[in-house]
C-alpha atoms as a PDB file:
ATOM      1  CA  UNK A   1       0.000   0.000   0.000  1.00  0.00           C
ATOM      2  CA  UNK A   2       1.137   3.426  -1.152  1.00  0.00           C
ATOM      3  CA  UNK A   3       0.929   6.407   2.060  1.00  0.00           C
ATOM      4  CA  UNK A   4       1.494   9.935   2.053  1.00  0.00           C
ATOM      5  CA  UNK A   5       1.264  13.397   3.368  1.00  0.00           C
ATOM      6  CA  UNK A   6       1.986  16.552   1.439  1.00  0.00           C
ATOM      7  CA  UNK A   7       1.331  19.986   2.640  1.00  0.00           C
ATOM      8  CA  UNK A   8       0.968  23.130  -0.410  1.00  0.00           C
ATOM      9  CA  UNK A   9       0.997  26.783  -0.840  1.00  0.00           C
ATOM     10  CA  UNK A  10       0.109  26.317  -4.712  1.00  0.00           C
ATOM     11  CA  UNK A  11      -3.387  25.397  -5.389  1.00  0.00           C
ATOM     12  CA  UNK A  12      -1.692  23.513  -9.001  1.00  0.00           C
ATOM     13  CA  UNK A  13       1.293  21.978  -7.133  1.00  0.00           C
ATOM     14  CA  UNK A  14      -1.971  20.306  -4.922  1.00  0.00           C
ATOM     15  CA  UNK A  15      -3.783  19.412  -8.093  1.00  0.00           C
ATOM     16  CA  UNK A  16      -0.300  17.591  -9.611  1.00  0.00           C
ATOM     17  CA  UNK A  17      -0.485  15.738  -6.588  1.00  0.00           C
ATOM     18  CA  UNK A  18      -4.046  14.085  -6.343  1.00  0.00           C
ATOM     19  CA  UNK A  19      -3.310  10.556  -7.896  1.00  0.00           C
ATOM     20  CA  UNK A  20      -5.346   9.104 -10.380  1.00  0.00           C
ATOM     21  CA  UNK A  21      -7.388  12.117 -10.888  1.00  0.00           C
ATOM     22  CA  UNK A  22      -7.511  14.257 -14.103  1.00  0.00           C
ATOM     23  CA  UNK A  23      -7.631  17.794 -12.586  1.00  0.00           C
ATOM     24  CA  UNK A  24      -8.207  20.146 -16.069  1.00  0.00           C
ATOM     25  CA  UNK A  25      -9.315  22.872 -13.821  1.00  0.00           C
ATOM     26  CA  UNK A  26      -8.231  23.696 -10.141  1.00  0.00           C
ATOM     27  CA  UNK A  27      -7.839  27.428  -9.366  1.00  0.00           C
ATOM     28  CA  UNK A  28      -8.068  29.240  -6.652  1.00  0.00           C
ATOM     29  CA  UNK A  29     -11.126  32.283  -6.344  1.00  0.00           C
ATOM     30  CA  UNK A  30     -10.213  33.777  -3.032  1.00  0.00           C
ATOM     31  CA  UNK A  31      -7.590  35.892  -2.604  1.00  0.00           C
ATOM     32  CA  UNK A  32      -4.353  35.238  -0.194  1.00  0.00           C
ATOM     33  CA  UNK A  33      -1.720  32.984   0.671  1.00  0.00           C
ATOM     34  CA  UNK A  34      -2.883  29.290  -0.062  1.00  0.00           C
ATOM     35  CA  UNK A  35      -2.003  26.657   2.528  1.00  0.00           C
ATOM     36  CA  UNK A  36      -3.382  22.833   2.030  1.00  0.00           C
ATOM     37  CA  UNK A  37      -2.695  19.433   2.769  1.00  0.00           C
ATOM     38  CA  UNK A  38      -3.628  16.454   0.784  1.00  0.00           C
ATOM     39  CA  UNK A  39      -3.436  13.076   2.930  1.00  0.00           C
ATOM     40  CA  UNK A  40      -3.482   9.709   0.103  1.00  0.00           C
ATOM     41  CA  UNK A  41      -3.436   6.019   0.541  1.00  0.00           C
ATOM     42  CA  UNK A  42      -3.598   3.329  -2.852  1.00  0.00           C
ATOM     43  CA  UNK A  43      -4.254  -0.312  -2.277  1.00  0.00           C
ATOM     44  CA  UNK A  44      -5.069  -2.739  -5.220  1.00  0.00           C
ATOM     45  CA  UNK A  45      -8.511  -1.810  -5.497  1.00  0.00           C
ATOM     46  CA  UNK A  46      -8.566   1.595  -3.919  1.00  0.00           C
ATOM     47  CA  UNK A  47      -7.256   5.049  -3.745  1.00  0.00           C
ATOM     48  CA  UNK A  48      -8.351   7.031  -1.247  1.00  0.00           C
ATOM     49  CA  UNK A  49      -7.505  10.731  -0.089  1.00  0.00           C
ATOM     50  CA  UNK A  50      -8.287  13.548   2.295  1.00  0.00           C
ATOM     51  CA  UNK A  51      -7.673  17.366   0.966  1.00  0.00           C
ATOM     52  CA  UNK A  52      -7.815  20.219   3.362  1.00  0.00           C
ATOM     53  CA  UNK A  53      -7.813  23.826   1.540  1.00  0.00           C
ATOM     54  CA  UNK A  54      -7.884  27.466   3.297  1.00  0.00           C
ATOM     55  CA  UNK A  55      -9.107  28.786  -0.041  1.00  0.00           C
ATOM     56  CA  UNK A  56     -11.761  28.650  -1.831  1.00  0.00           C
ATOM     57  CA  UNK A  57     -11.630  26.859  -5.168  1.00  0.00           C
ATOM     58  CA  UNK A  58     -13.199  25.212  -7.964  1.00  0.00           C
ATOM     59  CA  UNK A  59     -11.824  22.445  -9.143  1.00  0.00           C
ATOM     60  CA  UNK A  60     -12.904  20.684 -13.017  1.00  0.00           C
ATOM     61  CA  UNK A  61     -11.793  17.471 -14.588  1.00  0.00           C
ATOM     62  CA  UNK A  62     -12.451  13.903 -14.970  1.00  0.00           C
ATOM     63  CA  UNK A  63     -13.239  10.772 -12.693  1.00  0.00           C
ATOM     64  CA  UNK A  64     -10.466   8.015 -12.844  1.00  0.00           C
ATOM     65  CA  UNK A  65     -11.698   5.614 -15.604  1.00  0.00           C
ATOM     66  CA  UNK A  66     -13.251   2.093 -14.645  1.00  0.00           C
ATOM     67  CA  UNK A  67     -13.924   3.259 -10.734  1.00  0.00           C
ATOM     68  CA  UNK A  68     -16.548   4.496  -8.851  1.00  0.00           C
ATOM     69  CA  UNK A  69     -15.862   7.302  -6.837  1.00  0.00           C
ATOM     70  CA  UNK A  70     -17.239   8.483  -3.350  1.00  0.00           C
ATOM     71  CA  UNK A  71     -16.557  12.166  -1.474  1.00  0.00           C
ATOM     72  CA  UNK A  72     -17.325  12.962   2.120  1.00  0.00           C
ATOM     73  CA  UNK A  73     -17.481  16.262   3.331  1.00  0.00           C
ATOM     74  CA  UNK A  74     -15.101  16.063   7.031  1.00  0.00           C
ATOM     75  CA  UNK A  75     -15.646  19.919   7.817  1.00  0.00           C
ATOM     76  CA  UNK A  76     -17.410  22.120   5.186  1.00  0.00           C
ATOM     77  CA  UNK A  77     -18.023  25.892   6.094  1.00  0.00           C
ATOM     78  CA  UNK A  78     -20.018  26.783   3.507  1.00  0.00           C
ATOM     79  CA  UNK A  79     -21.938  24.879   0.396  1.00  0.00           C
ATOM     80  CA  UNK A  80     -20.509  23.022  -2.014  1.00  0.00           C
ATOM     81  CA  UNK A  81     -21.576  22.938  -5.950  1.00  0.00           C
ATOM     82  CA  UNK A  82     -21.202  19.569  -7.040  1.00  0.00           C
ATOM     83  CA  UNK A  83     -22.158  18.633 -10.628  1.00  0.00           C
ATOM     84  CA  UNK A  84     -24.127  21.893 -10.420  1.00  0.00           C
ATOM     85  CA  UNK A  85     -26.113  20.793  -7.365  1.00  0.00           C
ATOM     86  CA  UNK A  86     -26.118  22.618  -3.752  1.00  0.00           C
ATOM     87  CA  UNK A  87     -24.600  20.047  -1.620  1.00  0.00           C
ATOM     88  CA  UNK A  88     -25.393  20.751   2.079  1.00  0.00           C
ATOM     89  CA  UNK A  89     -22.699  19.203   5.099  1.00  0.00           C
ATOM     90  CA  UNK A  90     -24.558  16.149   5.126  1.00  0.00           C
ATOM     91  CA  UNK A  91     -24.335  14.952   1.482  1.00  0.00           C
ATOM     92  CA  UNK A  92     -22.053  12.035  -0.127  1.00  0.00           C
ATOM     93  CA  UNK A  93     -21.025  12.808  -3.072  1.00  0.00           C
ATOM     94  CA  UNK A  94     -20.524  10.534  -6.135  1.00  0.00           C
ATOM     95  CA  UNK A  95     -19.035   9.878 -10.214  1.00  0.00           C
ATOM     96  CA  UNK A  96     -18.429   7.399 -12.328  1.00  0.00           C
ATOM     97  CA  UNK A  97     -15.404   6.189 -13.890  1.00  0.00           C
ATOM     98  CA  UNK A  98     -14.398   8.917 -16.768  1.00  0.00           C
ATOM     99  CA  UNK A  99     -17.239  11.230 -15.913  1.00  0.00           C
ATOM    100  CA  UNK A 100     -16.620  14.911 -15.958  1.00  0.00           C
ATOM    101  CA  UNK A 101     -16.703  17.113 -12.703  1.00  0.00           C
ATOM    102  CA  UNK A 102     -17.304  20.272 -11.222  1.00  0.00           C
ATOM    103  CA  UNK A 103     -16.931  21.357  -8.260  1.00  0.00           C
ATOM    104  CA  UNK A 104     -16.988  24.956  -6.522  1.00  0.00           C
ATOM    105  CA  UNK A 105     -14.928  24.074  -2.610  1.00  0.00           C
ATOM    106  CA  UNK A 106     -16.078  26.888  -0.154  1.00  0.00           C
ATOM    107  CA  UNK A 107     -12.805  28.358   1.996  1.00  0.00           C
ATOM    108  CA  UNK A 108     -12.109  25.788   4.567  1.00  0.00           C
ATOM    109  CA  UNK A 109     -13.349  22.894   2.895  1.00  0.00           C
ATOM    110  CA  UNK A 110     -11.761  19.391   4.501  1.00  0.00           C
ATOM    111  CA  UNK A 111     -13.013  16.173   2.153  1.00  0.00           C
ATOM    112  CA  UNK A 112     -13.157  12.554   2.333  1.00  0.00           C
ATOM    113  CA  UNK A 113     -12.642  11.015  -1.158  1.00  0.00           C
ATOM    114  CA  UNK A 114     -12.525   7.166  -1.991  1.00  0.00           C
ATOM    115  CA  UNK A 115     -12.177   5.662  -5.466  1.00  0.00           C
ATOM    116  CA  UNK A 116     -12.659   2.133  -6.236  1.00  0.00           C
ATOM    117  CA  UNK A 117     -11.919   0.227  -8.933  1.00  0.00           C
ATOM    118  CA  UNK A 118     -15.773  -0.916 -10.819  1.00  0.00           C
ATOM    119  CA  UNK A 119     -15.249  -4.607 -11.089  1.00  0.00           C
ATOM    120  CA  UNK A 120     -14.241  -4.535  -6.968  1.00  0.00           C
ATOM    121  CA  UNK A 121     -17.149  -2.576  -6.476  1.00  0.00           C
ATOM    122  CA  UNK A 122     -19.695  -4.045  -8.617  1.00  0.00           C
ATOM    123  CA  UNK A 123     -18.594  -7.374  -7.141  1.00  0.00           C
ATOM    124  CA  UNK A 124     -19.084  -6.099  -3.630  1.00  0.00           C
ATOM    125  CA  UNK A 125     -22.465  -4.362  -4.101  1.00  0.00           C
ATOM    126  CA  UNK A 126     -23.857  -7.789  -5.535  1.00  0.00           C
ATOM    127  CA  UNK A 127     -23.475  -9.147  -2.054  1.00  0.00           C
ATOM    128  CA  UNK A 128     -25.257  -6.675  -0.015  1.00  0.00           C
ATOM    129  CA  UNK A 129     -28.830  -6.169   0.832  1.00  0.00           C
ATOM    130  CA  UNK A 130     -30.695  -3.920  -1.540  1.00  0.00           C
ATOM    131  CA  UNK A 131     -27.836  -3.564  -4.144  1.00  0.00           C
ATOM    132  CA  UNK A 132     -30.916  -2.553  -6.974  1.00  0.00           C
ATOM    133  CA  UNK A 133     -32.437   0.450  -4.912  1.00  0.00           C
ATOM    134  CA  UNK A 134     -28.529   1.313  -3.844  1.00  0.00           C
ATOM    135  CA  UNK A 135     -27.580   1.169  -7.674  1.00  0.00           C
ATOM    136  CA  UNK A 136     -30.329   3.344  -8.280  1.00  0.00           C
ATOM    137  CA  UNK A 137     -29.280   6.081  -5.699  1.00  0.00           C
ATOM    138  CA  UNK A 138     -26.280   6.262  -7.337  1.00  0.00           C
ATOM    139  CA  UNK A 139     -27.264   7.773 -10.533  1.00  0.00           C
ATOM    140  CA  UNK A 140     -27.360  11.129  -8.780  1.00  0.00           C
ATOM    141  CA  UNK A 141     -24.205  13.024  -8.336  1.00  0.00           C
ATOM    142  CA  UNK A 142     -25.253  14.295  -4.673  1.00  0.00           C
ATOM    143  CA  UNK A 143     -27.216  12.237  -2.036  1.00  0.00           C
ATOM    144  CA  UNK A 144     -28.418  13.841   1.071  1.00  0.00           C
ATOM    145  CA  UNK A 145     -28.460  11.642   4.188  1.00  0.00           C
ATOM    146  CA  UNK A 146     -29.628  12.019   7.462  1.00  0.00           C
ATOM    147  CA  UNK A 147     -27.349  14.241   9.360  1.00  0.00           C
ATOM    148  CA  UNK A 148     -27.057  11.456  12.250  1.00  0.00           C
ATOM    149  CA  UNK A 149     -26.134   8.594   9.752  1.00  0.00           C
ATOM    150  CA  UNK A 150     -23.804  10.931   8.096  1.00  0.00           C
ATOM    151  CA  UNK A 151     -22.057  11.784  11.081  1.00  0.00           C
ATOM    152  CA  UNK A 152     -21.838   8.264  12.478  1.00  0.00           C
ATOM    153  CA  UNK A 153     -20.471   7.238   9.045  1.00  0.00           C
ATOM    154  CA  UNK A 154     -17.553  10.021   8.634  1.00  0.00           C
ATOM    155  CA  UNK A 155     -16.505   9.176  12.349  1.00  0.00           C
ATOM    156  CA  UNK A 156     -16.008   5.645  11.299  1.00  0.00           C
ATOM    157  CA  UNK A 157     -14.591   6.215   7.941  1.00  0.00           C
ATOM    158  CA  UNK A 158     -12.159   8.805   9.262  1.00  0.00           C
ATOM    159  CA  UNK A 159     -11.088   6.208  12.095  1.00  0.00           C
ATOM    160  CA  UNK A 160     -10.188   3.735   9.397  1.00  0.00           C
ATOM    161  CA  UNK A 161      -8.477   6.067   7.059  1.00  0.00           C
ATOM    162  CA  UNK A 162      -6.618   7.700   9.741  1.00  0.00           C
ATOM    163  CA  UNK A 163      -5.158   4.347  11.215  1.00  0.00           C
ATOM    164  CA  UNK A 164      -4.242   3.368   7.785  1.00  0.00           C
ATOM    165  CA  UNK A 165      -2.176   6.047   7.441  1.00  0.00           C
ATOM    166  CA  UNK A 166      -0.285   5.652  10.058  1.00  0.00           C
ATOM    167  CA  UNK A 167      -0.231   1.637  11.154  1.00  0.00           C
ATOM    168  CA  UNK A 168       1.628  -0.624   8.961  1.00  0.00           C
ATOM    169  CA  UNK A 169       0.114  -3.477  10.526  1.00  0.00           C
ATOM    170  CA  UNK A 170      -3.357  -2.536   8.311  1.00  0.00           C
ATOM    171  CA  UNK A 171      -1.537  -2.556   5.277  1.00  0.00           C
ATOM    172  CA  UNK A 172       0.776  -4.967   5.469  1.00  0.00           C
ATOM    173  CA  UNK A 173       0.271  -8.108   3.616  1.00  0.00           C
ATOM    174  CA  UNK A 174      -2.637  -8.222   0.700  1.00  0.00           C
ATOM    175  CA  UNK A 175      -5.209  -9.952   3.767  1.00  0.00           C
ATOM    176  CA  UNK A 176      -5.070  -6.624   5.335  1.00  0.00           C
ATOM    177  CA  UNK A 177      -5.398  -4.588   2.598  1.00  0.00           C
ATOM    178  CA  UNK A 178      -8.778  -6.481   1.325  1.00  0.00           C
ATOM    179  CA  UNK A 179     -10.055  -6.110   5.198  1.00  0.00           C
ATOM    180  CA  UNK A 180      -9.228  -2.334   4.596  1.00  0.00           C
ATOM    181  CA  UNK A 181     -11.083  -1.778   1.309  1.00  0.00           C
ATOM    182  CA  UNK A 182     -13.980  -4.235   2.419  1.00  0.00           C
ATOM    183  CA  UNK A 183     -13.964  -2.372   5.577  1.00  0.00           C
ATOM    184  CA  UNK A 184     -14.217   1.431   3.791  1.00  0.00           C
ATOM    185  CA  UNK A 185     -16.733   0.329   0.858  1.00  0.00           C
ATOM    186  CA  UNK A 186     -19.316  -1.201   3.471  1.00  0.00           C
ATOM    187  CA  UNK A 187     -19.576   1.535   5.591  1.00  0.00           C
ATOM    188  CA  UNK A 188     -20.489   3.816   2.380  1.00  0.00           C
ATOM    189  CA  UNK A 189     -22.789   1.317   0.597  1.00  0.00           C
ATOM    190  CA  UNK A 190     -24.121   1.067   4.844  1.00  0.00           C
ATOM    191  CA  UNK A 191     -24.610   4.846   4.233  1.00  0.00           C
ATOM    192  CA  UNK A 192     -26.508   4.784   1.016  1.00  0.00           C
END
């Protein structure tokens, strides 16, 4: 599994740096000295990363190809414009492989964002309880949940991407790894 921790002052140096991703679009609208950090882990069927920025910004560009892709707000002082959509602090947020994106970041915004490869997901969603009405939900680009469920759900995805980061022992052999993408993509198809 692939770790790391990068802190910016340019908004394009942060961009460079979000693997995977096809940023055509990431500029900065409010004015100032830019400071972010951009937290990443990749496993063999996931890549998932947190991005903190002091700035507003709107970011434009494409979806890795043959994933689906999930975004969590963590803190989020302001609303978000997702696909052109109002996205409140209590929506998940999610694209398809290769799909286009926009996205207007209020100052301050801290995200949660998970990609994982289709056939892993597909695979995994045929297993669970009510994988047609999930499938279904996810045609939309923003889903609003109840705030309680959303909060339960960050605290527990943040706990697991946080000890990942820093604990070898959950990344360590390709057991642990599964455990860790199994572990991440049930508590958002829990969510939905």
């Amino acid at each position: 599994m692939n770790r790391s921790t990068h802190h910016f002052q340019d908004v394009h140096a942060h961009a460079a740096s979000v693997a995977h991703w096809s940023q055509l679009l990431y500029s900065q609208l409010a004015a100032g000295a830019l400071e972010s950090s951009l937290q990443q882990l990749s496993s063999e069927h996931c890549h998932a990363f947190r991005e903190r920025i002091n700035k507003r910004v709107v970011q434009q560009g494409e979806a890795p190809r043959d994933s689906v892709c999930f975004a969590i707000p963590i803190s989020m002082p302001g609303t978000v414009r997702m696909q052109g959509r109002d996205a409140d602090g209590s929506s998940l947020y999610f694209l398809r492989g290769g799909e286009e994106f926009m996205c207007h970041m209020p100052t301050g915004m801290d995200l949660l964002s998970i990609a994982f490869d289709r056939a892993f997901f597909d695979a995994t969603l045929r297993e669970v309880p009510f994988a047609d009405d999930i499938a279904r939900l996810l045609r939309q680009p923003v889903i609003k949940v109840p705030a309680q469920r959303f909060v339960e759900c960050r605290q527990r995805l943040m706990a697991i991407f946080s000890e990942a980061l820093v604990n070898d022992e959950m990344s360590g052999t390709p057991a642990r790894q599964d455990e860790l993408e199994h572990a991440l993509l049930g508590e958002l198809l829990r969510l939905v």
